[in-house]
C-alpha atoms as a PDB file:
ATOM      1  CA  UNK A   1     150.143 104.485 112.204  1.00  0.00           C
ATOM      2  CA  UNK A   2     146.004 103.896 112.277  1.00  0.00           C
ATOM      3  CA  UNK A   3     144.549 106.279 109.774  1.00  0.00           C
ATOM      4  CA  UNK A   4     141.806 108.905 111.645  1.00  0.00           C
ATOM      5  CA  UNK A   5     138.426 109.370 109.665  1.00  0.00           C
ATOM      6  CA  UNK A   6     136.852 112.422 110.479  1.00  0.00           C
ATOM      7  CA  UNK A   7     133.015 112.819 109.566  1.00  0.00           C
ATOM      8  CA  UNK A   8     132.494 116.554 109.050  1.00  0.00           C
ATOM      9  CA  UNK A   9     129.146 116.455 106.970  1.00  0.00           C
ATOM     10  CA  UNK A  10     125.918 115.686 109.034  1.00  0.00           C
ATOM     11  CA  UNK A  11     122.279 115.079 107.583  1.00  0.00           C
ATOM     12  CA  UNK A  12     119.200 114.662 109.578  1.00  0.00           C
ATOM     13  CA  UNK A  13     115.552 113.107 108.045  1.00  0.00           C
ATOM     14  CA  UNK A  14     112.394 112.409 110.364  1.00  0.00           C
ATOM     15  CA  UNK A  15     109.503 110.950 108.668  1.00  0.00           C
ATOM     16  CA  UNK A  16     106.478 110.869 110.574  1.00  0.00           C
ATOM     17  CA  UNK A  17     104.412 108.170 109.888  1.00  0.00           C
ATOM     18  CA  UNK A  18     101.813 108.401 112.120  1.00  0.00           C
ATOM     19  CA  UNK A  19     102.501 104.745 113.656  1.00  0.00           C
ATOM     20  CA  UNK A  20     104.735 102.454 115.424  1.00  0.00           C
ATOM     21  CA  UNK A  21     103.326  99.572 113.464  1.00  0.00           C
ATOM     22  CA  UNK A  22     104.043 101.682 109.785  1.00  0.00           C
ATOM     23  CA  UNK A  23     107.562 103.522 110.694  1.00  0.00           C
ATOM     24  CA  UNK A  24     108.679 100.044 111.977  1.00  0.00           C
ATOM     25  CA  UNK A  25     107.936  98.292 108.928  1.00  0.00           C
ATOM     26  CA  UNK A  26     109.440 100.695 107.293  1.00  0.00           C
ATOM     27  CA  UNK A  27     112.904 100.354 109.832  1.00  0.00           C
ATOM     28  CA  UNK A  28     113.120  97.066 109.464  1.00  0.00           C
ATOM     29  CA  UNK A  29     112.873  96.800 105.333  1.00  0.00           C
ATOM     30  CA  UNK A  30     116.101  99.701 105.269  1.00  0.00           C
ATOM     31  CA  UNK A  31     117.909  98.192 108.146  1.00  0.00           C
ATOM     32  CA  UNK A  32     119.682  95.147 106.031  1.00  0.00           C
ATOM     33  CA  UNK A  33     120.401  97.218 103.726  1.00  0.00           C
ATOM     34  CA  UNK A  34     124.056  98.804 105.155  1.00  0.00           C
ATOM     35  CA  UNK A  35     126.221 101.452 103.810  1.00  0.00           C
ATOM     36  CA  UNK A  36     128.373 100.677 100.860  1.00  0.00           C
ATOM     37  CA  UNK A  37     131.295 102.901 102.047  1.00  0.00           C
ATOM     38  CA  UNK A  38     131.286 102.332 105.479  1.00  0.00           C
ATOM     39  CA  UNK A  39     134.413 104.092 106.524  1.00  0.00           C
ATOM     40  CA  UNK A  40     133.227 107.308 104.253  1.00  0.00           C
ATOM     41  CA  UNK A  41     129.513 107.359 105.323  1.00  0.00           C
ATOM     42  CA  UNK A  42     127.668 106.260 108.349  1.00  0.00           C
ATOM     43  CA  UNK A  43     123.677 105.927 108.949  1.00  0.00           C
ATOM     44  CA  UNK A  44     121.753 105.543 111.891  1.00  0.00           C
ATOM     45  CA  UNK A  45     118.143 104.863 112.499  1.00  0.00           C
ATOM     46  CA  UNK A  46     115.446 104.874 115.322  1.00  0.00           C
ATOM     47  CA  UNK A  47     111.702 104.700 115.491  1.00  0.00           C
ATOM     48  CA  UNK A  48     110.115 106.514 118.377  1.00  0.00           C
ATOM     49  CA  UNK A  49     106.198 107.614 118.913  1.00  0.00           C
ATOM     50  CA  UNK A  50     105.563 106.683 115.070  1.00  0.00           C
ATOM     51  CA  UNK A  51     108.535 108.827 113.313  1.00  0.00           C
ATOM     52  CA  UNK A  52     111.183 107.233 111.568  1.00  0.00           C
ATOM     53  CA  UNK A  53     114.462 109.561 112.466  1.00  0.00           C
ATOM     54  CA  UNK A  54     117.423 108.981 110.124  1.00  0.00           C
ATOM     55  CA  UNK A  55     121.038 110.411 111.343  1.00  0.00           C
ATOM     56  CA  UNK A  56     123.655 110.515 108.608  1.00  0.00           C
ATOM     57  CA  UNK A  57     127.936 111.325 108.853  1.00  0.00           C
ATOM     58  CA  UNK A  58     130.420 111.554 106.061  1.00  0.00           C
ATOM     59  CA  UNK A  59     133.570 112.520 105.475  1.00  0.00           C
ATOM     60  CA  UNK A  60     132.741 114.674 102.227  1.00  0.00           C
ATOM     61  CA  UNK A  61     129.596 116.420 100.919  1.00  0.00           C
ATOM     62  CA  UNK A  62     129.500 114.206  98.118  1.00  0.00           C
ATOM     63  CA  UNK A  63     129.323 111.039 100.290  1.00  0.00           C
ATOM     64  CA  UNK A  64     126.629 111.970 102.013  1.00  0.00           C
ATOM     65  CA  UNK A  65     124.383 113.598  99.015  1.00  0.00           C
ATOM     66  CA  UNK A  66     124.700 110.114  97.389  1.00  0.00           C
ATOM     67  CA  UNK A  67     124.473 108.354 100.580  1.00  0.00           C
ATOM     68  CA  UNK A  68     120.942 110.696 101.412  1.00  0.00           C
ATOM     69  CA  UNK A  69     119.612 110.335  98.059  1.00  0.00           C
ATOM     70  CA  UNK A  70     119.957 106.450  97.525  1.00  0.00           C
ATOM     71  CA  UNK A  71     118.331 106.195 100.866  1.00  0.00           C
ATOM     72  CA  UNK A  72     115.172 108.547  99.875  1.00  0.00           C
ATOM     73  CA  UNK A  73     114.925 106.204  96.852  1.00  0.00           C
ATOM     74  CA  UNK A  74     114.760 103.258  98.957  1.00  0.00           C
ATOM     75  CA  UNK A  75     113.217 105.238 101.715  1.00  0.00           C
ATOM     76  CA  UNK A  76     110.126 106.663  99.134  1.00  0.00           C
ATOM     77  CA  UNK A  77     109.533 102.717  97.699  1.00  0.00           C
ATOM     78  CA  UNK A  78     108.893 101.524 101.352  1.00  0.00           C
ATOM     79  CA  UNK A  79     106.717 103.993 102.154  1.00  0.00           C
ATOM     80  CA  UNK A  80     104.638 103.634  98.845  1.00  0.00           C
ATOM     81  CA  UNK A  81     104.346  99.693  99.558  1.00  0.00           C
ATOM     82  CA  UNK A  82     102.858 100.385 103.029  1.00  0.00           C
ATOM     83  CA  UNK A  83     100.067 102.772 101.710  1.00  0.00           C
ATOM     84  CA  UNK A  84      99.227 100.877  98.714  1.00  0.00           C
ATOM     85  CA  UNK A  85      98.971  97.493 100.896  1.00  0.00           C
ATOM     86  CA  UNK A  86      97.639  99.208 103.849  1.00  0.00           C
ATOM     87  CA  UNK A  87      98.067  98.459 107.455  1.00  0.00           C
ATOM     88  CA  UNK A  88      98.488  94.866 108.881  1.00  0.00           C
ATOM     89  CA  UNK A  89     101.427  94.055 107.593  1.00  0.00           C
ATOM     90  CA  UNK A  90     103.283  92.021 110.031  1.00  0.00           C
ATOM     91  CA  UNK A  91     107.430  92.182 110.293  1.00  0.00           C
END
């Protein structure tokens, strides 16, 4: 019988950077990097008018405070990279 997963924890994050160019950098440097637990945690991500919005589902609390918090890591080194090397970059 096929196992049901049901994702009970949610966790929203919008970062607003101010610019298509900047929060689509920044989409396109977290978007390889996938979900280690797939079937425990899922992630999805959109740019729109500059903002970076970040939707997160997991099965337990735990998943998705480790899930969250490797992201800000990854999320925070991005962000730092764009204002130290300004604007320009190109994807």
């Amino acid at each position: 019988m096929p196992r049901l997963t049901l994702f009970k924890k949610i966790g929203d994050l919008e970062v607003d950077y101010e610019s298509e160019e900047s929060a689509s950098i920044v989409y396109a440097a977290l978007a390889v990097d996938k979900e280690l637990q797939p079937d425990k945690v899922k992630r999805q991500m959109s740019v729109s008018n500059g903002k970076l919005s970040v939707h997160f589902e997991a099965v337990e609390a735990r998943f998705l405070r480790a899930s969250y918090s490797a992201f800000v890591d990854v999320l925070t080194l991005a962000t730092k990279t764009i204002e130290e090397f300004g604007k320009g970059m190109e994807l």
